[in-house]
C-alpha atoms as a PDB file:
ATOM      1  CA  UNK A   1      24.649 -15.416 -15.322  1.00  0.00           C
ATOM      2  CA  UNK A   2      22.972 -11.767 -14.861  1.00  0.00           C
ATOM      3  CA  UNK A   3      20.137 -11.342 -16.689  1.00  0.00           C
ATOM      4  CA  UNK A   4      19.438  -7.291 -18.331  1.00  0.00           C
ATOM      5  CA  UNK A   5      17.041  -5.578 -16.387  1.00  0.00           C
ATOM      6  CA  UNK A   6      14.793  -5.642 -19.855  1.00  0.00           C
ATOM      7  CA  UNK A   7      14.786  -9.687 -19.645  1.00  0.00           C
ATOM      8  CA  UNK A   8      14.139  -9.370 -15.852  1.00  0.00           C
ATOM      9  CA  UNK A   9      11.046  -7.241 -16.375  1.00  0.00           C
ATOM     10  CA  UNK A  10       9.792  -9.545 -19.390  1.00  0.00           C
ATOM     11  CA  UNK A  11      10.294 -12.949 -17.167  1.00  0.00           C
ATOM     12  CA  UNK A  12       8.371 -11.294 -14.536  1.00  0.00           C
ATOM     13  CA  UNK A  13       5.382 -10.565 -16.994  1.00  0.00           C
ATOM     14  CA  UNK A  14       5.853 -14.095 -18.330  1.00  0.00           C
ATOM     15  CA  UNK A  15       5.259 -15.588 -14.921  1.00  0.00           C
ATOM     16  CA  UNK A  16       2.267 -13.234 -14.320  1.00  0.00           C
ATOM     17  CA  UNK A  17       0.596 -14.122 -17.283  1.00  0.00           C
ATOM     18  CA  UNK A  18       1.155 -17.649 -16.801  1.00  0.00           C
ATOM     19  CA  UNK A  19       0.058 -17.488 -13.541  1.00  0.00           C
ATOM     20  CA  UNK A  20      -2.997 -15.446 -14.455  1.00  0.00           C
ATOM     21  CA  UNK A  21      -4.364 -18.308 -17.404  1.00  0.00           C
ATOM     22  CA  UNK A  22      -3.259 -21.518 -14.964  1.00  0.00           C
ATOM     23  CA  UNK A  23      -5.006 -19.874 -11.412  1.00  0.00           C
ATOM     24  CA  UNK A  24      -7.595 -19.603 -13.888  1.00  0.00           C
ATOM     25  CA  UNK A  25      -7.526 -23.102 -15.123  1.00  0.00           C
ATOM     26  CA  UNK A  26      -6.937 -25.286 -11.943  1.00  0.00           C
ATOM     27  CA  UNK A  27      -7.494 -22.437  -9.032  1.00  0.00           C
ATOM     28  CA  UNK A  28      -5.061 -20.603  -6.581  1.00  0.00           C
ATOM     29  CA  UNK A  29      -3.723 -24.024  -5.152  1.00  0.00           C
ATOM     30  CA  UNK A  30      -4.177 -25.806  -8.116  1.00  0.00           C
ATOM     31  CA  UNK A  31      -0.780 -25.673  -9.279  1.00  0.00           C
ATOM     32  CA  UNK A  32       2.654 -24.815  -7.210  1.00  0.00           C
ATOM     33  CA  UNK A  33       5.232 -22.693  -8.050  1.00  0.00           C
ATOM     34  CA  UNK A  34       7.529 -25.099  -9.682  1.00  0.00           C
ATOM     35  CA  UNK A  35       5.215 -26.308 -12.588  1.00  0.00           C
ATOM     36  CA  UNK A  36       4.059 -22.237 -12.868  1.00  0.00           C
ATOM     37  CA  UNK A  37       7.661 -21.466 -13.255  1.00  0.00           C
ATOM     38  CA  UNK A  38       8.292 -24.004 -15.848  1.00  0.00           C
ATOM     39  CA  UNK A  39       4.844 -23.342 -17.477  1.00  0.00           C
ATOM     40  CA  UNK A  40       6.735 -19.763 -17.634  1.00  0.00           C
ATOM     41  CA  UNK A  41       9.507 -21.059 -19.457  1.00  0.00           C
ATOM     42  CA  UNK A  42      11.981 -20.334 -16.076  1.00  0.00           C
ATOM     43  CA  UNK A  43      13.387 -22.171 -13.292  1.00  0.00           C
ATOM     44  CA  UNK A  44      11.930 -22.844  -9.941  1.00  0.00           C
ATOM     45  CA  UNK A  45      14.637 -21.046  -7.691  1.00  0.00           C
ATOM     46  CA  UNK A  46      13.691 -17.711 -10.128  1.00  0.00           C
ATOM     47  CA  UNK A  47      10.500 -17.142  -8.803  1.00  0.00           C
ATOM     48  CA  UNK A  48      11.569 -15.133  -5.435  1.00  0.00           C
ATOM     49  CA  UNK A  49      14.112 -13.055  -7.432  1.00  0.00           C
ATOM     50  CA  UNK A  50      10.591 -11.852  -8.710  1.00  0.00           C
ATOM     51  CA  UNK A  51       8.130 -12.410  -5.623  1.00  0.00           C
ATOM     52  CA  UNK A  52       8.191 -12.504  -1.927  1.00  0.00           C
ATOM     53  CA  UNK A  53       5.309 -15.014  -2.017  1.00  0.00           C
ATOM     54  CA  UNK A  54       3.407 -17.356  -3.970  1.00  0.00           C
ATOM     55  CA  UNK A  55       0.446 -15.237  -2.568  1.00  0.00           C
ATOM     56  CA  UNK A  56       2.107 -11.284  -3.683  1.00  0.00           C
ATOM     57  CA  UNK A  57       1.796 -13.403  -7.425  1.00  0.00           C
ATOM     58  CA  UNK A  58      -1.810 -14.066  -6.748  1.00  0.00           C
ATOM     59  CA  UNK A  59      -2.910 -10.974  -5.963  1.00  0.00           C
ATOM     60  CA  UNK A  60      -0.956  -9.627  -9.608  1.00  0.00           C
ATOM     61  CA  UNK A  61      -2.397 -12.161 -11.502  1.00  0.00           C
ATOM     62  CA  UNK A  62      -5.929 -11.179 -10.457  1.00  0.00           C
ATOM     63  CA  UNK A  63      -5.279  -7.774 -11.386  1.00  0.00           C
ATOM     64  CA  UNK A  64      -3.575  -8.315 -14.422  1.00  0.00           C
ATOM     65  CA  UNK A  65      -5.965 -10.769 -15.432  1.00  0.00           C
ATOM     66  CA  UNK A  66      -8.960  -8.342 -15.058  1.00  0.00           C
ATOM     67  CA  UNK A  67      -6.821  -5.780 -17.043  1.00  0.00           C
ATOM     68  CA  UNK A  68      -6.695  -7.584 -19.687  1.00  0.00           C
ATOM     69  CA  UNK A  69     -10.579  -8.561 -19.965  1.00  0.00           C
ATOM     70  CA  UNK A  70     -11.148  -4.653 -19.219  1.00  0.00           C
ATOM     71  CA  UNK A  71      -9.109  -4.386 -22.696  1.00  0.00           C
ATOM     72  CA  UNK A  72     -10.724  -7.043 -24.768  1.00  0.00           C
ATOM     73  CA  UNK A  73     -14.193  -5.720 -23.630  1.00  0.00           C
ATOM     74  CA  UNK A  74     -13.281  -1.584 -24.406  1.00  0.00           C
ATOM     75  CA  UNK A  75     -12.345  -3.114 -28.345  1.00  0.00           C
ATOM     76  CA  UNK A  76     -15.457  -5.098 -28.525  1.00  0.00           C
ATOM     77  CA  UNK A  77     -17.226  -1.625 -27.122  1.00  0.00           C
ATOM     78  CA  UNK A  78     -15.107   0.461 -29.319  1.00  0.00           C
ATOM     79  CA  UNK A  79     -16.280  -1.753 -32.935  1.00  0.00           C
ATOM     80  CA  UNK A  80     -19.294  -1.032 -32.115  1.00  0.00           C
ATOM     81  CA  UNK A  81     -21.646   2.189 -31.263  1.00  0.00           C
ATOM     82  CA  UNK A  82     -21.162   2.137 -28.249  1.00  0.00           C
ATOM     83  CA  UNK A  83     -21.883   0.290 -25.080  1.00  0.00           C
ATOM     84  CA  UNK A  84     -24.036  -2.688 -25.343  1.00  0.00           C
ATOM     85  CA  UNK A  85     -24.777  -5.021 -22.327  1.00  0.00           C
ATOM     86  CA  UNK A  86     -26.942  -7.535 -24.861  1.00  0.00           C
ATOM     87  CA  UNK A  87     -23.436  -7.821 -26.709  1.00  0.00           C
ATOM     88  CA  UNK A  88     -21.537  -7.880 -23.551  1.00  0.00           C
ATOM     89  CA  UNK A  89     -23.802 -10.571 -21.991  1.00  0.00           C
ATOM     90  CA  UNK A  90     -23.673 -12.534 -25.076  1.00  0.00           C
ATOM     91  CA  UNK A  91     -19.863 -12.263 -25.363  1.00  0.00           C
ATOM     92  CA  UNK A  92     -19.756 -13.219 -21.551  1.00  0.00           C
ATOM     93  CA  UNK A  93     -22.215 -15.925 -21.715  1.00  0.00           C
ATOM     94  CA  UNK A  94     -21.234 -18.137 -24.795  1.00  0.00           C
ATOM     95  CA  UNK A  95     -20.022 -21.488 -24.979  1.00  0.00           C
ATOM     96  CA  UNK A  96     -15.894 -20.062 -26.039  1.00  0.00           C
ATOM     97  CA  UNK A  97     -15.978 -18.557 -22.704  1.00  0.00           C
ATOM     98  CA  UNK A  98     -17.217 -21.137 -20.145  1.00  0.00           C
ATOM     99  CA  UNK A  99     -14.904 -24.026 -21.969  1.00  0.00           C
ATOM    100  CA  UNK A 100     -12.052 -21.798 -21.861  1.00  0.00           C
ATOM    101  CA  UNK A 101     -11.439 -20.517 -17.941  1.00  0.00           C
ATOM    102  CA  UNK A 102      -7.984 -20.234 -18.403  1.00  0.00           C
ATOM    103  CA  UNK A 103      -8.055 -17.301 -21.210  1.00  0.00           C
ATOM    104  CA  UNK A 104     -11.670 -16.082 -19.402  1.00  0.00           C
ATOM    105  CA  UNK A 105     -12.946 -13.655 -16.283  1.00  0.00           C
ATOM    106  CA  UNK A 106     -10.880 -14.238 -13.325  1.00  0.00           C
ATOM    107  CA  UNK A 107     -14.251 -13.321 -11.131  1.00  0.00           C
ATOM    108  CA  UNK A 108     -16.082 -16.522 -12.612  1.00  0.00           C
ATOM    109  CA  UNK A 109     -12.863 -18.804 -12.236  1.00  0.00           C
ATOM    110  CA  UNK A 110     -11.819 -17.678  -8.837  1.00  0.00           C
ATOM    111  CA  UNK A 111     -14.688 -16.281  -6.804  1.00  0.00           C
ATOM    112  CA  UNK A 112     -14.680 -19.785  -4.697  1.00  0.00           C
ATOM    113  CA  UNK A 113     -10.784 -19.416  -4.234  1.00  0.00           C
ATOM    114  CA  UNK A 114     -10.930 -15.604  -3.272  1.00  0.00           C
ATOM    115  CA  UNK A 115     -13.025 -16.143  -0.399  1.00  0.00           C
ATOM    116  CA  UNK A 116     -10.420 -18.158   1.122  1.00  0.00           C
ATOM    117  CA  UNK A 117      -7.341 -16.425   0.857  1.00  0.00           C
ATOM    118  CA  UNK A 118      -5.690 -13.790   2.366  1.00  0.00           C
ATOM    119  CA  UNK A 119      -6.047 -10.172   2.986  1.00  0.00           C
ATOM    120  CA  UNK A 120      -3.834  -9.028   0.204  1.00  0.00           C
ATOM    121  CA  UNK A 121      -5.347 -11.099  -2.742  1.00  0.00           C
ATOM    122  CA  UNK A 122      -8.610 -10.838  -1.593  1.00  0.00           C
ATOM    123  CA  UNK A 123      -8.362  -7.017  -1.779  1.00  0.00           C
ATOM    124  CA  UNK A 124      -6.712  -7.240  -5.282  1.00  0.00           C
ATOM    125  CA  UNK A 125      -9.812  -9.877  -6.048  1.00  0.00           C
ATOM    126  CA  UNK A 126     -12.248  -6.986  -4.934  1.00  0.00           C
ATOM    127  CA  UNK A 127     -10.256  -4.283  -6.763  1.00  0.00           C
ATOM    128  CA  UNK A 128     -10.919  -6.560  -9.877  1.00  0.00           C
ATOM    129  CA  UNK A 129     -14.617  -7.009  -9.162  1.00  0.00           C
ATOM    130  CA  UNK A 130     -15.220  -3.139  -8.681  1.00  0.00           C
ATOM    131  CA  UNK A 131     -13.327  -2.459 -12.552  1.00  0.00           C
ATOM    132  CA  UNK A 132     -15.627  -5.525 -13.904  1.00  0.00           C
ATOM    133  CA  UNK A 133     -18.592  -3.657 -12.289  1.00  0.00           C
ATOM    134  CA  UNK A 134     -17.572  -0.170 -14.311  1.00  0.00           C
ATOM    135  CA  UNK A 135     -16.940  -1.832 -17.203  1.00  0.00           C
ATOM    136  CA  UNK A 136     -20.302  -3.295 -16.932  1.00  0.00           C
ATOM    137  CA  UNK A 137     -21.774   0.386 -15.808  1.00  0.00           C
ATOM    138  CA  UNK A 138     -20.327   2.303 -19.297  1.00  0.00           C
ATOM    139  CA  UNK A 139     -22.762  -0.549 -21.091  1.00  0.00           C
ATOM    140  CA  UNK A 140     -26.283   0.818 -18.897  1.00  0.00           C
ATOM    141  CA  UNK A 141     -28.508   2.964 -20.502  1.00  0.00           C
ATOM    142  CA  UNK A 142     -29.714   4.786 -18.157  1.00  0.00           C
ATOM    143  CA  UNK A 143     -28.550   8.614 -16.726  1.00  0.00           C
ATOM    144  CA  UNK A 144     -28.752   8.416 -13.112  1.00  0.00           C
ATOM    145  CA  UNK A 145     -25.832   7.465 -11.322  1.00  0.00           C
ATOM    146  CA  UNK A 146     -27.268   5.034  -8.951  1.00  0.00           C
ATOM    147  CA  UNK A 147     -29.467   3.445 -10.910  1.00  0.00           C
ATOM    148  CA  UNK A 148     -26.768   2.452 -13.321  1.00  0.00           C
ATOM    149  CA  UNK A 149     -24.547   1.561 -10.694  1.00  0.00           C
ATOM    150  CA  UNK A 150     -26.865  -1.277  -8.851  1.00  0.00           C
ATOM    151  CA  UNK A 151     -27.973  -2.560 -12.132  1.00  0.00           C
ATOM    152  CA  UNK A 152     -24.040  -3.008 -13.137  1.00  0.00           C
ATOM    153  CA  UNK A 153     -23.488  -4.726  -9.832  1.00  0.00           C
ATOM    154  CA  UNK A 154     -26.689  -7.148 -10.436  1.00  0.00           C
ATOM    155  CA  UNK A 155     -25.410  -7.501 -14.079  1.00  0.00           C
ATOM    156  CA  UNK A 156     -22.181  -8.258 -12.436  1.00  0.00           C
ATOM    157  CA  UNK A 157     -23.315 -11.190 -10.160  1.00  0.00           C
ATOM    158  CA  UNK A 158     -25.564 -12.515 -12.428  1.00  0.00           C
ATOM    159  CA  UNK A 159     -22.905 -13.087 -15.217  1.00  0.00           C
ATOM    160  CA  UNK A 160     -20.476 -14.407 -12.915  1.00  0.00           C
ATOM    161  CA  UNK A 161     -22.971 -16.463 -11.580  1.00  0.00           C
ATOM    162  CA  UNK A 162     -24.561 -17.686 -14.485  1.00  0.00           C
ATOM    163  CA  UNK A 163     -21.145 -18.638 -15.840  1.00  0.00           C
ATOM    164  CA  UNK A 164     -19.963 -20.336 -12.586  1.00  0.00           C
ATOM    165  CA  UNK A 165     -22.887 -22.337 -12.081  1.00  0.00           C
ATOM    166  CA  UNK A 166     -22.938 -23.666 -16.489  1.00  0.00           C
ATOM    167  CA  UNK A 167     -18.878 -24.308 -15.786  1.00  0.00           C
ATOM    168  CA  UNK A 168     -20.295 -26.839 -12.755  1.00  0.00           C
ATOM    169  CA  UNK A 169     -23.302 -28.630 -13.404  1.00  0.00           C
ATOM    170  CA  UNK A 170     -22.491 -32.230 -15.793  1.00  0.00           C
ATOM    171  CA  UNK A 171     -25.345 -31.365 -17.631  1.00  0.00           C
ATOM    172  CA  UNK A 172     -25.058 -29.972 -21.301  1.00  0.00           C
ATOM    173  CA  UNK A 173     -28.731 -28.453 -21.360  1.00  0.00           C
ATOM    174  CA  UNK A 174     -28.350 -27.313 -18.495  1.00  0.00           C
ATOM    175  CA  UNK A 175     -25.615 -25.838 -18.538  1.00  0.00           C
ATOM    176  CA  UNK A 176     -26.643 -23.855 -21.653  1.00  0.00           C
ATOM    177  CA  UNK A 177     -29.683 -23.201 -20.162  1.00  0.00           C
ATOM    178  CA  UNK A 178     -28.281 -20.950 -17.138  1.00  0.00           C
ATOM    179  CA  UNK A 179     -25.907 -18.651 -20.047  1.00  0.00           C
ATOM    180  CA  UNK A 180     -29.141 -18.420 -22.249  1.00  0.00           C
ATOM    181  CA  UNK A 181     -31.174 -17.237 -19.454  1.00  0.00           C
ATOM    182  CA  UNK A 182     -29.209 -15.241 -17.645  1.00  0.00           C
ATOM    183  CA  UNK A 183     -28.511 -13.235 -21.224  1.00  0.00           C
ATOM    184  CA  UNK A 184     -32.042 -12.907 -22.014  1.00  0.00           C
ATOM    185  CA  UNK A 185     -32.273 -11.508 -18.871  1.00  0.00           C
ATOM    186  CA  UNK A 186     -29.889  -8.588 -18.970  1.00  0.00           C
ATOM    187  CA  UNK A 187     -30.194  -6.790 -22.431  1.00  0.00           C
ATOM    188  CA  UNK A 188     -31.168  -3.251 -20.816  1.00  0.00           C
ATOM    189  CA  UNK A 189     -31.368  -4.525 -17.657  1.00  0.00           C
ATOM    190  CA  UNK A 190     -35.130  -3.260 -18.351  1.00  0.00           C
END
């Protein structure tokens, strides 16, 4: 049966944004392409009438995943007056975020993962470190280029960091204690 080119396109998004939440969840070889494919409502022999490669879907679901915190975090800018990296590292840094990896930063959940892989979805990992680092730039107060741009990167490792170490460590305190002082840390970035 021949599927419109309309339900083609909205399968493939399907599969990218299931993709995106379980890489999140269990890691780049965490789950295979037939339980993706069936997470995505679809059949297994689908998936390379939409990919060449379980890796070409990697590298998508990075970016799309990083699109789509770019979006959430330009409406939380956008409700407020303007740019606020106290409200950003709050947002990033709370307890909703590190028990949820699967709906959260794709930098945080696969940073480990990235380092391993290929070429092509380590260059679409960088590509989604570099927006997360001018996201984080818009939310410095401070006029001169450079300045703002190594305090965004330090903001940048420092939440990702932060929130990979509280997702690892098997102890609650601690835990909170690396998001609480990693966010008292950044408001300003002084």
């Amino acid at each position: 049966m021949r599927v419109s080119k309309e339900q083609a396109a909205a399968n493939r998004e399907q599969i990218v944004h299931q993709a995106a939440r379980l890489f999140r969840e269990r890691g780049f070889d965490g789950i295979g392409v037939a339980e993706l494919m069936k997470n995505a409502g679809l059949t297994h022999g689908g998936f390379y009438g939409h990919f060449d490669s379980k890796e070409q879907l990697m590298a998508e679901a990075c970016e799309y995943a990083i699109g789509v915190t770019g979006r959430r975090w330009r409406r939380l800018v956008s409700d407020s007056d303007g740019p606020s990296m106290d409200t950003l590292a709050r947002r990033y840094l709370s307890k909703r975020h590190r028990d949820a990896p699967g709906d959260g930063c794709v930098l945080a959940a696969l940073a480990g993962d990235a380092a391993r892989q290929s070429p092509p979805v380590r260059a679409a990992f960088t590509g989604s470190v570099k927006r997360f680092i001018d996201l984080l730039g818009n939310a410095i107060p401070t006029r001169a280029k450079a300045a703002r741009r190594q305090k965004a990167v330090a903001a940048c490792a420092a939440l990702v960091g932060a929130l990979v170490l509280s997702r690892a460590v098997d102890d609650p305190a601690l835990s909170e204690e690396f998001l609480d002082a990693v966010a008292a840390q950044l408001p300003g970035t002084h």
